[in-house]
Protein backbone atom coordinates (compact mmCIF):
# COMPACT_ATOMS: atom_id res chain seq x y z
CA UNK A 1 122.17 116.85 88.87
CA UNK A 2 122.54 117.37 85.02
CA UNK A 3 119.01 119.83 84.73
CA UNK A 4 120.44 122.67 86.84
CA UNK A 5 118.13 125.47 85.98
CA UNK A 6 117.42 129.10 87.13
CA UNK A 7 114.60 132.02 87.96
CA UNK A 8 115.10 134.93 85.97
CA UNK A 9 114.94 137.78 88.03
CA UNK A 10 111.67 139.48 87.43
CA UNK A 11 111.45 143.78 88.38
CA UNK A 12 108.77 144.12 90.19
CA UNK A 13 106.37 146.96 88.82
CA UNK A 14 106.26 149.73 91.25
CA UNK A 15 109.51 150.33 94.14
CA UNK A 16 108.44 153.13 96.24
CA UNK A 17 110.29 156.01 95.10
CA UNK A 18 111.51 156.45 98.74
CA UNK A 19 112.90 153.39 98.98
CA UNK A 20 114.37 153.10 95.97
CA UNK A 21 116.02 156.16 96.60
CA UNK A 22 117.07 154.97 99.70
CA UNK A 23 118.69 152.06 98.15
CA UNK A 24 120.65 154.29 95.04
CA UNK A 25 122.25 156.15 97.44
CA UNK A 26 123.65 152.95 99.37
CA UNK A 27 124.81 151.79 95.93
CA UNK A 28 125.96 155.15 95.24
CA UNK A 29 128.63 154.63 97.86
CA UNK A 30 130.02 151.12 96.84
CA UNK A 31 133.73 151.38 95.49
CA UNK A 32 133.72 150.26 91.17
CA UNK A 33 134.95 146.90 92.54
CA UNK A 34 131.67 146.16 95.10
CA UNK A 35 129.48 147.49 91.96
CA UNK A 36 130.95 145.36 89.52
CA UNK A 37 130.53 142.77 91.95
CA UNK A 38 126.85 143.46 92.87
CA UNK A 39 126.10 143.51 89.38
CA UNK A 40 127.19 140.34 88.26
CA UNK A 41 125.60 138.74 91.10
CA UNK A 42 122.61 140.31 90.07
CA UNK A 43 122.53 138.08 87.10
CA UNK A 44 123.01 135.65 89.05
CA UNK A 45 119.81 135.12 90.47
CA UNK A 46 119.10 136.02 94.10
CA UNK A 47 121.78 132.86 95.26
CA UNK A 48 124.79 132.57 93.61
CA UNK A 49 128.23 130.90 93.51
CA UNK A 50 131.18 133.76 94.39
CA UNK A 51 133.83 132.01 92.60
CA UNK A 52 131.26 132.33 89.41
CA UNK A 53 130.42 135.85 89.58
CA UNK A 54 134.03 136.77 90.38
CA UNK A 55 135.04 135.13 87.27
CA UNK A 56 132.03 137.31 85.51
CA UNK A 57 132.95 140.63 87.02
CA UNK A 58 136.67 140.74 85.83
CA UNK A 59 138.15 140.92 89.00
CA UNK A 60 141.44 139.32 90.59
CA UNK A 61 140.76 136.65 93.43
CA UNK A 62 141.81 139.31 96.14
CA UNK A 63 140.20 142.05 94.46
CA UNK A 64 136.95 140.24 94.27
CA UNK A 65 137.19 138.91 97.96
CA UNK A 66 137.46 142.69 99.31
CA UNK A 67 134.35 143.77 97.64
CA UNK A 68 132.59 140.95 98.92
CA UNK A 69 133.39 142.14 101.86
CA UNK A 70 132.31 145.33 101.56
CA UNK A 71 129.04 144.47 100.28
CA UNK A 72 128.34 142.18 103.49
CA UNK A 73 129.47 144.93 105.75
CA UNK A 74 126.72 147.80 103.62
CA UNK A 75 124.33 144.79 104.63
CA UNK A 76 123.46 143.33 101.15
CA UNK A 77 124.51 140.18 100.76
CA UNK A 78 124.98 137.48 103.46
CA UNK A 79 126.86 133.97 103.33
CA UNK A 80 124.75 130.75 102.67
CA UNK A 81 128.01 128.34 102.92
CA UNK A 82 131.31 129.22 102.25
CA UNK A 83 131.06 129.31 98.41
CA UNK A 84 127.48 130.41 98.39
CA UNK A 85 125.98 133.44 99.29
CA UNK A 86 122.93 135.49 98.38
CA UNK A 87 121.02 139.35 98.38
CA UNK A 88 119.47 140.17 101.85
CA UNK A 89 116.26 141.24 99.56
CA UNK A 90 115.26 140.87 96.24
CA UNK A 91 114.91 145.25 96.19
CA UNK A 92 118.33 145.67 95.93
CA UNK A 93 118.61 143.80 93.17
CA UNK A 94 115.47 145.29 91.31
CA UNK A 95 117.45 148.66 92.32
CA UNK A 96 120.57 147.37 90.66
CA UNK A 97 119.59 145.94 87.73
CA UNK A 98 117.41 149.36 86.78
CA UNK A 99 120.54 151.52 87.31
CA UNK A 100 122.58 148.95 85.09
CA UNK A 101 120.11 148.98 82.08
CA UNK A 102 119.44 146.41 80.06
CA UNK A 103 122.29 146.50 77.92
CA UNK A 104 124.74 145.68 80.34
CA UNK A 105 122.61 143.42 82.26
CA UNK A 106 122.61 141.05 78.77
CA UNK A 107 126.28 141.06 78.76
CA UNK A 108 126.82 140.48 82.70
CA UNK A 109 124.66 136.92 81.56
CA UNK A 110 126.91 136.50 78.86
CA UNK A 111 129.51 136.82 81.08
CA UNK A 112 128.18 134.45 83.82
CA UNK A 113 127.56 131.77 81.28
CA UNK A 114 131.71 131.73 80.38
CA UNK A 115 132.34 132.26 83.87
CA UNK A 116 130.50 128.62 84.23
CA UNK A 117 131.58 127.60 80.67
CA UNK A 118 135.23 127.85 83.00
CA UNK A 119 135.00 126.60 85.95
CA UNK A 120 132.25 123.90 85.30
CA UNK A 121 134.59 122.45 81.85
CA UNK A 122 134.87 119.03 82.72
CA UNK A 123 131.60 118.68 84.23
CA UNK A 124 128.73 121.41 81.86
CA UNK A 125 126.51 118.75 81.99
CA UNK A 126 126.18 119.59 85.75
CA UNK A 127 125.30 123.24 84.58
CA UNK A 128 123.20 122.80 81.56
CA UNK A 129 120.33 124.14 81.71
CA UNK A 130 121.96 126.96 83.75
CA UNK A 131 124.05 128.09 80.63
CA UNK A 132 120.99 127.71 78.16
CA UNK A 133 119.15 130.03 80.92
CA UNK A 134 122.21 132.66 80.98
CA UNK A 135 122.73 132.38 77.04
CA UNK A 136 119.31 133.26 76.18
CA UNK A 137 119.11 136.08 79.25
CA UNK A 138 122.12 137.35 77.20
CA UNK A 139 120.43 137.27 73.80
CA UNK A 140 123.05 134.72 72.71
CA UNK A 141 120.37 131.99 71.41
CA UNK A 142 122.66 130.34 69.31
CA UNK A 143 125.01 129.47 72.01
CA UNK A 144 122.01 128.75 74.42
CA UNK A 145 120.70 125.83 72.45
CA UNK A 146 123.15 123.21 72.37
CA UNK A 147 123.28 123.24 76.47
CA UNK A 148 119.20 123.55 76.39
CA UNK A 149 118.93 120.46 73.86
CA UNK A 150 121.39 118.64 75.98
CA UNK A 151 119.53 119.82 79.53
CA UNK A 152 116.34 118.55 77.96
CA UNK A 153 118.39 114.98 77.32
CA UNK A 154 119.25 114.81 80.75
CA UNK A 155 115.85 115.11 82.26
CA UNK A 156 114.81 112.75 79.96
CA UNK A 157 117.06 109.95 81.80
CA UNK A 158 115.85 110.74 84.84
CA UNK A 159 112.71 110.67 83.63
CA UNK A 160 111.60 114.14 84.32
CA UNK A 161 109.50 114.78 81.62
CA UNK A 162 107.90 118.90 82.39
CA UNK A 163 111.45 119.45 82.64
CA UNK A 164 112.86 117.82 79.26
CA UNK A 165 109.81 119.22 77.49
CA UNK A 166 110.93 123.04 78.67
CA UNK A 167 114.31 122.38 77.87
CA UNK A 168 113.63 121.11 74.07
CA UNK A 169 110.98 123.62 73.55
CA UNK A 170 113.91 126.27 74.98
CA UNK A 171 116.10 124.97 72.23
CA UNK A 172 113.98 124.72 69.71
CA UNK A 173 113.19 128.49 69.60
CA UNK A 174 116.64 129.15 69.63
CA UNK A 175 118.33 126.87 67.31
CA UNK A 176 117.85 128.11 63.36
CA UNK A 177 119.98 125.03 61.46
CA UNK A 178 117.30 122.91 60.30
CA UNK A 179 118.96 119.61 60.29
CA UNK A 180 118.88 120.48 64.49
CA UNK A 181 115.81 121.62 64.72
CA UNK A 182 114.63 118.10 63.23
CA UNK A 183 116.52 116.56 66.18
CA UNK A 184 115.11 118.57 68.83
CA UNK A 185 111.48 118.07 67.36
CA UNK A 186 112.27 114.34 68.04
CA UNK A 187 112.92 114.62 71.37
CA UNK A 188 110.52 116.97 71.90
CA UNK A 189 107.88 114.51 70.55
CA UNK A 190 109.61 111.84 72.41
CA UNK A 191 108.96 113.42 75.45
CA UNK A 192 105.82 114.62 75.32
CA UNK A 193 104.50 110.84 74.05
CA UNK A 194 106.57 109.76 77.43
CA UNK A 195 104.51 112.36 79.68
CA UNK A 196 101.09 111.06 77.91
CA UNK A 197 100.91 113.86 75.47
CA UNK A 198 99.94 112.39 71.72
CA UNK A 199 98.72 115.39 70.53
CA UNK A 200 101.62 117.83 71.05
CA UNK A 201 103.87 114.39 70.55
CA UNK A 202 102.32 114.33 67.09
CA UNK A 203 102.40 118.18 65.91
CA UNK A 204 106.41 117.73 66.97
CA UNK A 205 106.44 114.62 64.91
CA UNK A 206 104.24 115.80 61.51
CA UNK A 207 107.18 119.21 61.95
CA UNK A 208 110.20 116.98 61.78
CA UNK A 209 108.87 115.10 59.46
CA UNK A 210 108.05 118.06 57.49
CA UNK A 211 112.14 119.18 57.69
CA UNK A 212 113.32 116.26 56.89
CA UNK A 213 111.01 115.80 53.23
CA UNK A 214 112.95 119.19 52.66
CA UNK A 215 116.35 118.49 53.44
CA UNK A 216 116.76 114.84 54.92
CA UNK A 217 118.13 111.38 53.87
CA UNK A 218 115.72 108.83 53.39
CA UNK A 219 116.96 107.50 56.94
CA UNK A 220 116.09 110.71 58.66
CA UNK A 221 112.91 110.75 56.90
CA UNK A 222 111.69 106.82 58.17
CA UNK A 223 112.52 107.83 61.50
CA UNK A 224 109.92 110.62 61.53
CA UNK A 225 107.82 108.46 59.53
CA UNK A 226 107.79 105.96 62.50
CA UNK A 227 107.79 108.40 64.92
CA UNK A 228 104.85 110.04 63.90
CA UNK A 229 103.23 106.48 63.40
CA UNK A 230 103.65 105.58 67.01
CA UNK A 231 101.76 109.26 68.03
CA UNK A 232 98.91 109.28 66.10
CA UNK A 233 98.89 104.82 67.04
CA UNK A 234 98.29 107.02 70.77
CA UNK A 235 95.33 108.53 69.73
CA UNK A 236 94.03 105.24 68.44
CA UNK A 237 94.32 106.64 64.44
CA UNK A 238 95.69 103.14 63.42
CA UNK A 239 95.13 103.23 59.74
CA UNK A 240 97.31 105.86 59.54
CA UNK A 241 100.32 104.70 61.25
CA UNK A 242 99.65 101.58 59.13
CA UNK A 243 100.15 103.94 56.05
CA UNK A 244 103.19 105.53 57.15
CA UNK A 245 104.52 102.23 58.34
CA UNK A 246 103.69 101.28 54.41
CA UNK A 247 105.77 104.20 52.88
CA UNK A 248 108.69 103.54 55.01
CA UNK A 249 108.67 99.74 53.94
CA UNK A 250 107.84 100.41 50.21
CA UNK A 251 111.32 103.27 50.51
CA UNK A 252 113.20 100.30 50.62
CA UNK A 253 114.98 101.37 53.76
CA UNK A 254 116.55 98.14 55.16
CA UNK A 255 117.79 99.93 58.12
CA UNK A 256 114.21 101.19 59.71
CA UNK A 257 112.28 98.21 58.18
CA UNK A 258 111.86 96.06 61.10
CA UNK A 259 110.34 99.39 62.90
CA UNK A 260 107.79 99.38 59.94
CA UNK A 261 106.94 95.56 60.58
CA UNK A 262 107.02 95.77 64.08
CA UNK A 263 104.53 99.19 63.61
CA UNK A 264 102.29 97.92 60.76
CA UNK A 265 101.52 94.31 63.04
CA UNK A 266 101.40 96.65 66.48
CA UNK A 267 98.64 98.48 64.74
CA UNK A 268 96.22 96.01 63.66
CA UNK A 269 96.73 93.82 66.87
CA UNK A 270 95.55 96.77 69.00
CA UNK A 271 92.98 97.54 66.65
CA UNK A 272 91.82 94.09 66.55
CA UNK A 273 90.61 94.05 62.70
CA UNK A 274 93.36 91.43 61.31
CA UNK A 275 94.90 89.15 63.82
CA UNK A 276 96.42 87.11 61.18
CA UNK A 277 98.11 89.98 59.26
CA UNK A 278 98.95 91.61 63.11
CA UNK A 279 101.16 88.40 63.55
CA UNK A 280 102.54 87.85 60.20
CA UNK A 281 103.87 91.77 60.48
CA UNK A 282 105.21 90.85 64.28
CA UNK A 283 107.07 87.95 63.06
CA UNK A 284 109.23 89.74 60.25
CA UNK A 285 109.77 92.26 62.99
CA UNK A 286 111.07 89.29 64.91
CA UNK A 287 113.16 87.64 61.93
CA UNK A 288 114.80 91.38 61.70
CA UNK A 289 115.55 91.67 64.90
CA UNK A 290 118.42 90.52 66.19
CA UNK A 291 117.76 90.08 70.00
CA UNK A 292 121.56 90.13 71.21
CA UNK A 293 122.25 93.20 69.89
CA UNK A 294 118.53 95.10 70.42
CA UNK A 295 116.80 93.07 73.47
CA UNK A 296 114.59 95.90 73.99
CA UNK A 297 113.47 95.47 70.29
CA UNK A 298 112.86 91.90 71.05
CA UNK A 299 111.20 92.78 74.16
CA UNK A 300 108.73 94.91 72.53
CA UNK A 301 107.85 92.48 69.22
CA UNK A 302 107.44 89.73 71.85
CA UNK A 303 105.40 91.80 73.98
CA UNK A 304 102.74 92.52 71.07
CA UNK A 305 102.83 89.09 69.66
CA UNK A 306 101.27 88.52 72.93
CA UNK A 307 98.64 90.13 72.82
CA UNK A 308 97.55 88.46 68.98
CA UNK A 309 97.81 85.46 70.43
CA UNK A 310 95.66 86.58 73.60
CA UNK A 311 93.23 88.38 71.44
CA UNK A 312 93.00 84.00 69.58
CA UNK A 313 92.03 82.59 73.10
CA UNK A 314 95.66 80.80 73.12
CA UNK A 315 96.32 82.44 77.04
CA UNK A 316 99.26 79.97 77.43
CA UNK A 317 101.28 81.13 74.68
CA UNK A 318 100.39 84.81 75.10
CA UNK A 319 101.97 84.75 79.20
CA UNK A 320 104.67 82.84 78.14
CA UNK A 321 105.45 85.58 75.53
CA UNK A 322 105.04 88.17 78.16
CA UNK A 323 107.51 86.79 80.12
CA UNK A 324 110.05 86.65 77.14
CA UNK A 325 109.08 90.27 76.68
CA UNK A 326 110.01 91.10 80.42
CA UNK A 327 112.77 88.92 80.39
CA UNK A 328 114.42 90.96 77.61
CA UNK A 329 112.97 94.47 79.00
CA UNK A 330 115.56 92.94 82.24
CA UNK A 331 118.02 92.33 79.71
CA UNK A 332 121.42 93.99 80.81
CA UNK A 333 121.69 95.62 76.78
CA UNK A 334 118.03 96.79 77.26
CA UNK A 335 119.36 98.49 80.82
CA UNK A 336 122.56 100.12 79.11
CA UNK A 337 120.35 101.86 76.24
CA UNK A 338 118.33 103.57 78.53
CA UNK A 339 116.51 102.77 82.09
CA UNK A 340 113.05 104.68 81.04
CA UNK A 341 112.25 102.55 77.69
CA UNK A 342 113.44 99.43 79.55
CA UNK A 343 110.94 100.38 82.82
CA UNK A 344 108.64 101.51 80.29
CA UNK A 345 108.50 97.58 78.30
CA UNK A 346 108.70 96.05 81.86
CA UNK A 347 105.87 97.93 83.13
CA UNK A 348 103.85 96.81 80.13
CA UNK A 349 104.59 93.33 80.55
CA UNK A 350 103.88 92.87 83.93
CA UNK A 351 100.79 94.54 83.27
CA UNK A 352 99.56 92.11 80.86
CA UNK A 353 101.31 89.18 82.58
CA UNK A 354 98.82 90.48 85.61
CA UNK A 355 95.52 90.82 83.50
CA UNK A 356 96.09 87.54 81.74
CA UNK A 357 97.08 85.88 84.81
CA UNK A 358 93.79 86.94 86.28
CA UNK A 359 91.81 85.59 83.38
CA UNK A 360 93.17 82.01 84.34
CA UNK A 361 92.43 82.91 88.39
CA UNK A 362 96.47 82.91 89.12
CA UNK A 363 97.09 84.21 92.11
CA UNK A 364 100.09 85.87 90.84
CA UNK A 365 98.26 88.38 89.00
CA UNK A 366 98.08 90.89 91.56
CA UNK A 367 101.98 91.00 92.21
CA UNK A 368 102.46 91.41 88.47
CA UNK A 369 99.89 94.50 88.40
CA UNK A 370 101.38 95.80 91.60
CA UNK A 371 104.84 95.51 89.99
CA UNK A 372 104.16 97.56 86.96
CA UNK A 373 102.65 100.15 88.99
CA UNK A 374 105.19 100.80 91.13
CA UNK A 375 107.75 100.80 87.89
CA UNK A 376 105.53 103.02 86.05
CA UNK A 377 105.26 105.53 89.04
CA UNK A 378 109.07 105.64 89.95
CA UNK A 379 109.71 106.12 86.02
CA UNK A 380 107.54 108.72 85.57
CA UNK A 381 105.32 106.23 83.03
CA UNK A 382 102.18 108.35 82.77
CA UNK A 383 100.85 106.62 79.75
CA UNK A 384 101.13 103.16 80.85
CA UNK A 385 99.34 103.97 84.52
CA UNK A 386 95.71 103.86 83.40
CA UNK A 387 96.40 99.74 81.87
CA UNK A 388 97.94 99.29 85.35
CA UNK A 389 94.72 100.78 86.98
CA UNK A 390 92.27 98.76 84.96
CA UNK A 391 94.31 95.80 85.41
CA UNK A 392 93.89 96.26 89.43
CA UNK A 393 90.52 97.13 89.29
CA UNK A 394 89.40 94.09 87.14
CA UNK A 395 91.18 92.02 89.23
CA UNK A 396 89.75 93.64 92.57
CA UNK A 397 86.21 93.04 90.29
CA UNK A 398 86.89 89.34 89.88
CA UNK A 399 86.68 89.50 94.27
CA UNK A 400 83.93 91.36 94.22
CA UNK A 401 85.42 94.10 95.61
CA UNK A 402 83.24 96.74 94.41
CA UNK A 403 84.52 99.88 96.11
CA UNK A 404 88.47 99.46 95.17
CA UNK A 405 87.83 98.05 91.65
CA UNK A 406 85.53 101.66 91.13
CA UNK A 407 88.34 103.45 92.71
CA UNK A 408 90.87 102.24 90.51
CA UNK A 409 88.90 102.31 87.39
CA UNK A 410 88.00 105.92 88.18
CA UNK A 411 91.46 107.22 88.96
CA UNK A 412 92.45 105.31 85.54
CA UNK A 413 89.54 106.61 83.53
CA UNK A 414 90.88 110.28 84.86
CA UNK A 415 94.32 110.19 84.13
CA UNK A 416 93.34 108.63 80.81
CA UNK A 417 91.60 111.62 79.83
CA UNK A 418 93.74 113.94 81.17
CA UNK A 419 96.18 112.51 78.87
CA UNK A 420 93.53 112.14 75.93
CA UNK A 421 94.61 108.04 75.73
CA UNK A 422 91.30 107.21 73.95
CA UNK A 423 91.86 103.70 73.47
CA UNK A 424 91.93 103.47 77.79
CA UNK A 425 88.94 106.02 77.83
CA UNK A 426 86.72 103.74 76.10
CA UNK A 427 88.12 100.96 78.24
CA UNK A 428 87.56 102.26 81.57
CA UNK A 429 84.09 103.53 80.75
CA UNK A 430 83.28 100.37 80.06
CA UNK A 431 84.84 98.82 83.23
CA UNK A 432 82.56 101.62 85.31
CA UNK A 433 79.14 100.40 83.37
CA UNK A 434 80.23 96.82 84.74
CA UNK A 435 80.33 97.84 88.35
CA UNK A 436 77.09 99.72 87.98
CA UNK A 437 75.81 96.33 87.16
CA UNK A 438 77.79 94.73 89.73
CA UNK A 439 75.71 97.00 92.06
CA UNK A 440 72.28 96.57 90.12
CA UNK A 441 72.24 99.97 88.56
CA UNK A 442 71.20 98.95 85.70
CA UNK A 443 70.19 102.05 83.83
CA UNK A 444 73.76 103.67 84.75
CA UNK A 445 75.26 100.61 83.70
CA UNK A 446 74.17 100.83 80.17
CA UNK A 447 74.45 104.26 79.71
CA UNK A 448 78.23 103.32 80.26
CA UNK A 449 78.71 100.84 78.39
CA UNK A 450 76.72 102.21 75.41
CA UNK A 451 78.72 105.28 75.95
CA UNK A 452 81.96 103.01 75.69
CA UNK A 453 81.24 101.00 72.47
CA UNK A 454 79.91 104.13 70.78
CA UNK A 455 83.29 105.15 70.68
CA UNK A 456 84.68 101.58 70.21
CA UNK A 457 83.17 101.33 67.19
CA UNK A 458 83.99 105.23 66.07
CA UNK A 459 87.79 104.44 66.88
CA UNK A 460 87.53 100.72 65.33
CA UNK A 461 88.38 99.39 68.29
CA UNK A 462 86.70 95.79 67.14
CA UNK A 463 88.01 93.30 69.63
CA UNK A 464 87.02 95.70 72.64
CA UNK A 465 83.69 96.70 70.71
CA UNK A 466 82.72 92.66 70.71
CA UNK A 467 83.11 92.28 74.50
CA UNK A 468 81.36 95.05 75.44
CA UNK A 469 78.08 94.27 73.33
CA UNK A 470 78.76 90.59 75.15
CA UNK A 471 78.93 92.77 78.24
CA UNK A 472 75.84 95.09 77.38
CA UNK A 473 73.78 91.99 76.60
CA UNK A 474 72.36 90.44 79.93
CA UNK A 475 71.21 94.05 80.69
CA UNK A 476 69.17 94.95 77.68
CA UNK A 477 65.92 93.97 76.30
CA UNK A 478 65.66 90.36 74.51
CA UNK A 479 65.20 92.19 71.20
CA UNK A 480 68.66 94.27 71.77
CA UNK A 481 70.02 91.60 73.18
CA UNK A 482 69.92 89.36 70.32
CA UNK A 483 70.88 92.30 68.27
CA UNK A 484 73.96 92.90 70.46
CA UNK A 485 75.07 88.84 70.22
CA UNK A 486 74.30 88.87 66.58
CA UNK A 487 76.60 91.75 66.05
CA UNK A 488 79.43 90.51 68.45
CA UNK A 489 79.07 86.87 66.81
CA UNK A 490 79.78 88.74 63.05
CA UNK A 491 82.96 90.56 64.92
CA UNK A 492 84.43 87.52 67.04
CA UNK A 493 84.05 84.82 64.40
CA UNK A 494 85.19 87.14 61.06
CA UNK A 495 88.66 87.96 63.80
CA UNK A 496 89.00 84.78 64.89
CA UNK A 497 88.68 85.69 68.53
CA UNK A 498 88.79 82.50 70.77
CA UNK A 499 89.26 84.52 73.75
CA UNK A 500 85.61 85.73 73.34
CA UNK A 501 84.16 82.60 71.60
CA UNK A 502 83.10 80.89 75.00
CA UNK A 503 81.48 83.87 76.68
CA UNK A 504 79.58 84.44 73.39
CA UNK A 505 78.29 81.11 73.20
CA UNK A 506 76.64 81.16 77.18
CA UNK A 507 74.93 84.21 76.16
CA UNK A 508 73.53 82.99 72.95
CA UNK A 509 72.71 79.32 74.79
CA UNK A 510 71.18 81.58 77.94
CA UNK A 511 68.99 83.35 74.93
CA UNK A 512 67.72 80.20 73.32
């Protein structure tokens, strides 16, 4: 399966000194052949392959068959299938592997790994994470990470994300060229933004980026640039992906300046400050793209111009730019560079198609949310799940269905901090205080919503801090309440905000 891994056999502490006696003298009696052979499946791990562990042993075919054998008819190994077979308990090999000593116990992995290095020639991707296992069991680092780096890759196009994560992290403390080690921090940051991890996505970012200012091209350089711009955009520290996306453009770095564009404009749109400027940096992305050849590009640059023009009340144009953004997430180039950032731009843009959708009472809204969960579960898409989960719950709110629109906003609001998103945090705490109102808690209801757009307005989150003071206002006091619109007026008219303009102006006309 391409992330073939393996236990490392762990001693137990204490064997009974009778029975370990018990077991030395059984060994005692094995012919050099059986030994060699018990020995190397040792290393093995408590199941292993015979052909393998032949191989690893030294012996001939024949040789290694009659010691087999004899170590099934002593009672110490038995047949799984016939190429597998394993220990009848895991003493005997705790017995084994004392009397061997660690010495020859690191060359017997050694061995096993060129035993599979062998056999497995055509096919080591099968065996992987196997050999990186073996390698480093046989103090060999240096031939352990290559197959580590590359087990890590493989997991990643599943998309098994704990597992890529071990493997890079496995290479990375064995690999010692720097040039790399800068590649492996990638993917390691990669993969951890992928599992919902900014923070360690952003210390593996800020260290390639760090190697390559010492020793990189200017191209290797912008890429960690970017990189690290996209994991600190995760935890919602937007003016300084803005600045990185600044140095890579004022480099002069044709090749990784649509990335900068597409960054700079992805930036303010989610922040919300400059709507204008988020489009104007969107559209060079879009004039630098060039769709044919990077449809997942276009998917994403459409995707975002979306939301600007959601965020200016136009809801037309923003769904039909979602479904250009899906429409290229589908495309079959998109597909061929990678199923997990295509599912990944797909889920996102049926997750929007379903929230916007719902603003205009579609009825297809709730297939579209529905869609992107089920693409963001299958694909292992923990960051995108908590959008998903508000989009359900707001549309489960719009029918008044107060129990599954908490339920989903709950679930959302947990997985969001368990994966310190704190953009969705301030979201879904928001989306709680409104079904405490639903329900005519009113005290509970602002606590939540005050909670939420005191961190709104710490993370600059303007378009998201206006709704919820439009949200906050029918529940306060006429004094805070005019406060509230008077502050939400300053924010949606100074943005431009159309989407907000008409619920603004039914609270202030409710008011007067």
């Amino acid at each position: 399966d391409g992330v073939l891994n393996a236990e490392a056999f762990t001693a137990s502490p204490v064997v009974p000194q009778s029975v370990y006696v018990l077991i030395q003298s059984r060994l005692a009696q094995l012919s050099d052949a059986a030994r060699r052979v018990l020995d190397a499946a040792v290393a093995a791990g408590r199941e292993f392959e015979f052909e393998v562990v032949a191989r690893a042993a030294g012996l001939s075919e024949g040789a290694a068959l009659d010691a087999l054998d004899e170590l099934r008819a002593a009672d110490l190994m038995a047949p799984l299938d016939g190429l597998r077979f394993t220990f009848n308990h895991t003493l005997t090999m705790e017995v084994a592997y004392r009397e061997a000593g660690e010495p020859r116990h690191r060359m017997l992995h050694r061995r096993m790994a060129e035993a599979l290095e062998a056999l497995y020639h055509n096919r080591l991707d099968t065996v992987a994470g196997l050999l990186a296992w073996h390698y480093i069991e046989g103090n060999a680092p240096e031939r352990a990470a290559p197959y580590a780096f590359r087990a890590g890759q493989l997991a990643a196009q599943l998309p098994a994300w704990k597992e890529a994560i071990g493997f890079f992290e496995q290479a990375l403390q064995a690999e010692t060229d720097r040039g790399r080690r800068r590649e492996i921090l990638m993917a390691l940051g990669e993969a951890h933004f992928a599992a919902g991890g900014a923070d360690p996505a952003v210390e593996a970012f800020r260290a390639a980026l760090d190697l390559a200012l010492a020793d990189g091209g200017i191209g290797e350089v912008n890429a960690a640039r970017l990189a690290l711009a996209r994991g600190l955009f995760g935890q919602a520290r937007y003016a300084e992906s803005i600045t990185l996306a600044q140095t890579v453009l004022a480099s002069g770095d044709s090749d990784n300046a649509m990335m900068a564009e597409f960054a700079w404009g992805s930036a303010l749109s989610v922040e919300g400050a400059d709507l204008v400027g988020a489009a104007e940096h969107l559209q060079k992305a879009g004039a630098l793209c060039d769709g044919q050849a990077d449809p997942l590009r276009l998917a994403q640059i459409k995707f975002d111009l979306g939301g600007v023009r959601a965020q200016q009340g136009d809801l037309v144009s923003a769904i039909a730019l979602y479904r250009e953004s899906l429409d290229a997430a589908r495309a079959p180039l998109s597909l061929s560079k990678g199923g997990g950032p295509s599912a990944l731009w797909q889920a996102l843009a049926h997750n929007n198609l379903g929230y916007h959708l719902h603003l205009l009472n579609d009825p297809g809204a709730l297939e579209h949310a529905q869609t992107g969960l089920a693409l963001a579960e299958e694909g292992g898409i923990i960051p995108v799940k908590p959008y998903l989960l508000s989009t359900l719950g707001e549309i489960a709110l719009a029918r008044n269905d107060l129990d599954a629109a908490e339920a989903y906003f709950t679930e959302g609001l947990a997985l969001a901090e368990r994966i310190s998103a704190p953009e969705r945090i301030t979201g879904l705490t928001a989306n709680l205080g409104r079904v405490a109102a639903r329900r005519g808690l009113t005290a509970l209801a602002v606590h939540r919503l005050s909670t939420a757009l005191a961190r709104a307005d710490a993370l600059g989150l303007q378009h998201l801090a206006a709704q919820i003071r439009l949200w906050l206002v029918p529940l306060l006091p006429p004094a805070e309440a005019r406060a509230h619109l008077a502050e939400a007026r300053a924010i949606i008219v100074a943005g431009d905000r159309r989407l907000l303009m008409q619920p603004l102006a039914d609270l202030e006309a409710g008011a007067s």
